[in-house]
C-alpha atoms as a PDB file:
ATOM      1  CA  UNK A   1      45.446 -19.973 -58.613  1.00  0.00           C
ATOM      2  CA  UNK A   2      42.216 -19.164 -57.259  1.00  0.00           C
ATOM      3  CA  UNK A   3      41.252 -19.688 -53.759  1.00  0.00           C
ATOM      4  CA  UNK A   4      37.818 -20.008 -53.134  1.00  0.00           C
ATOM      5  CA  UNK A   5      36.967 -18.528 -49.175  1.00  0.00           C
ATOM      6  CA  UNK A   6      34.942 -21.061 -47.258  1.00  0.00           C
ATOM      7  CA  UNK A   7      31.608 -20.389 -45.495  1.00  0.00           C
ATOM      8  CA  UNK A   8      33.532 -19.070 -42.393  1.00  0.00           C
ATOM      9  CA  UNK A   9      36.340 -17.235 -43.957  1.00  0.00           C
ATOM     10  CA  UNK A  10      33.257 -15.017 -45.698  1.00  0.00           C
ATOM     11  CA  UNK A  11      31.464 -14.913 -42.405  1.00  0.00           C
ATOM     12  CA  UNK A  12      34.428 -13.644 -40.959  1.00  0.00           C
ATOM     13  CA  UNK A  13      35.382 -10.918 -43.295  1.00  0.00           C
ATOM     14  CA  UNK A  14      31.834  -9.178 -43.209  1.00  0.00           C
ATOM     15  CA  UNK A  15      31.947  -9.331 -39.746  1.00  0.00           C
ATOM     16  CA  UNK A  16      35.542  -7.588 -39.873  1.00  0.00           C
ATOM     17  CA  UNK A  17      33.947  -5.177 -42.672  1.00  0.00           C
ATOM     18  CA  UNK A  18      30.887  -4.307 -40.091  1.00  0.00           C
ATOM     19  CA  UNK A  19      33.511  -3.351 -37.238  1.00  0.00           C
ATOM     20  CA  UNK A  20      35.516  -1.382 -39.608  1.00  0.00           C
ATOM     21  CA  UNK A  21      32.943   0.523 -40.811  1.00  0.00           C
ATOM     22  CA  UNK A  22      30.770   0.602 -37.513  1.00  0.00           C
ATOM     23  CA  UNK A  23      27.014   1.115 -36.807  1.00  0.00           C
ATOM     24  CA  UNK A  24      24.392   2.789 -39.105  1.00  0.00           C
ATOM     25  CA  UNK A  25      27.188   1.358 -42.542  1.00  0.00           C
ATOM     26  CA  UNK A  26      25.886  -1.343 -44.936  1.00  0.00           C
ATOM     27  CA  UNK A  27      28.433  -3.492 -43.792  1.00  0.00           C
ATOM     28  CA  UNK A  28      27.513  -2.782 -40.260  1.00  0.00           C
ATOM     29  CA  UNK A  29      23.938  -3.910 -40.897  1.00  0.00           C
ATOM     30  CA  UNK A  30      24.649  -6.915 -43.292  1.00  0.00           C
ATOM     31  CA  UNK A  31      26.770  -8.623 -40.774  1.00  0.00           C
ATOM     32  CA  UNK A  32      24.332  -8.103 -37.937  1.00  0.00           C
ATOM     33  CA  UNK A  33      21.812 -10.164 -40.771  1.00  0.00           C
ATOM     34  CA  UNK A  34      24.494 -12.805 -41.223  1.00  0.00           C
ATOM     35  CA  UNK A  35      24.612 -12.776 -37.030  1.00  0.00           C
ATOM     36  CA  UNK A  36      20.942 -13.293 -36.790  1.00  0.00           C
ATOM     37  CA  UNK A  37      20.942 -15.593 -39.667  1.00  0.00           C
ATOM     38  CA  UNK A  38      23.451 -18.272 -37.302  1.00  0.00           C
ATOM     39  CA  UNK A  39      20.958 -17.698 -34.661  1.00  0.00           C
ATOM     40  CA  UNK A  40      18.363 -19.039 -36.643  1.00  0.00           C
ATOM     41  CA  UNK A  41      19.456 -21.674 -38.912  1.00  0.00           C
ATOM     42  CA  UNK A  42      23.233 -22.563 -37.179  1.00  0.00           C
ATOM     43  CA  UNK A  43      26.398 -22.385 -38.456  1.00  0.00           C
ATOM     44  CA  UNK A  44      27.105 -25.553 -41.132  1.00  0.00           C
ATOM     45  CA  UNK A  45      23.345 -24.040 -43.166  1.00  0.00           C
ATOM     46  CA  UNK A  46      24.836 -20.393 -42.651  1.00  0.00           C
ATOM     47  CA  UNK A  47      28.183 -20.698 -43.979  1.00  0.00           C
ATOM     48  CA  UNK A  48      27.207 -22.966 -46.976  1.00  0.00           C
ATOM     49  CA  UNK A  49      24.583 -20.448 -47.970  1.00  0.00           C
ATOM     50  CA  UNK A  50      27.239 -17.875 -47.600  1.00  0.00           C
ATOM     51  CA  UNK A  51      29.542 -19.989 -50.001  1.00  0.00           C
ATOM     52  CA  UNK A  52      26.430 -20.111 -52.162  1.00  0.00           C
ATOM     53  CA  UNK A  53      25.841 -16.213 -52.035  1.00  0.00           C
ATOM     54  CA  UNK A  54      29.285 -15.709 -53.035  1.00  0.00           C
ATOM     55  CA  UNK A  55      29.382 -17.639 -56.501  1.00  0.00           C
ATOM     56  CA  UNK A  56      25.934 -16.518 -57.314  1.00  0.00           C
ATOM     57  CA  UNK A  57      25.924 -12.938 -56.504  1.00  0.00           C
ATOM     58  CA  UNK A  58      23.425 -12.928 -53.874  1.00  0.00           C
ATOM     59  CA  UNK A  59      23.133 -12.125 -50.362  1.00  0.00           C
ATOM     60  CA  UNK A  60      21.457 -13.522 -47.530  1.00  0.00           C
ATOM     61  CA  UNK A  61      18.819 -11.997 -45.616  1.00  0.00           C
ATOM     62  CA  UNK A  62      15.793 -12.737 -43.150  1.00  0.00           C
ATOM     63  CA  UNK A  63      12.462 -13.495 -44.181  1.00  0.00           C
ATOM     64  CA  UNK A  64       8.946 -14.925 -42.020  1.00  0.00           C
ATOM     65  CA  UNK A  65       7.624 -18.163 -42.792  1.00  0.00           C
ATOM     66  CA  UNK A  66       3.933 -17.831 -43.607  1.00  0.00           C
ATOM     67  CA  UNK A  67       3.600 -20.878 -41.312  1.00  0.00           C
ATOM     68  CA  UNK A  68       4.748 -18.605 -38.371  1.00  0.00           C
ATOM     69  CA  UNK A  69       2.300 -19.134 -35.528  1.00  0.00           C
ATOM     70  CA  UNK A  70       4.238 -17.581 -32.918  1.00  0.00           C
ATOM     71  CA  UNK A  71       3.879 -13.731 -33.650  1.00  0.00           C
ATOM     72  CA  UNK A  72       6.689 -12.103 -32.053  1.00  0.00           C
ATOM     73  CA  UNK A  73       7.789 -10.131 -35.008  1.00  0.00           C
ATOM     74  CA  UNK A  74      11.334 -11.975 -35.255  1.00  0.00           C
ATOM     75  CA  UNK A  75      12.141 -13.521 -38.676  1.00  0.00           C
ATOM     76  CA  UNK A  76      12.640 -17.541 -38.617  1.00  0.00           C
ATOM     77  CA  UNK A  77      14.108 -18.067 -42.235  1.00  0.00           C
ATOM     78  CA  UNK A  78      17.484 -17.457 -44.007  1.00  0.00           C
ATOM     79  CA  UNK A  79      16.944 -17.009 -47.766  1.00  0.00           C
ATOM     80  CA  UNK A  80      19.114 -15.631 -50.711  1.00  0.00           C
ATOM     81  CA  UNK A  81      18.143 -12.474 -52.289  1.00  0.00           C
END
């Protein structure tokens, strides 16, 4: 039987990957985008994009809305890739 890994279960094991494999690793950097990522959007749109990622063979990553006014440099969107 298959089990299919929630949105938090996933979350969880790239953030266990990034420790694992520590700073300057891909894992390392994807989970500090998947950090960033609940910072921005929260954890329910995360974790179902994450569940999304997963059966689609995409990953998430940070992108600036054209709209941004604000100009700080910091992304303020979540999209798949």
């Amino acid at each position: 039987m298959l089990h299919f890994m929630s949105g938090k279960e996933i979350f969880d094991r790239y953030q266990l990957a990034a420790l694992k494999n520590g700073l300057g690793s891909h894992e390392f950097n994807y989970g500090n985008i998947l950090y960033q990522a609940l910072r921005i959007e929260g954890e329910e749109k995360v974790f179902q994009l994450l569940e999304l990622a997963e059966n689609t063979g995409k990953r998430i990553a940070l992108a600036y809305s054209a709209l941004g006014s604000e100009g700080n440099g910091e992304p303020n969107m979540v999209v798949l890739v």
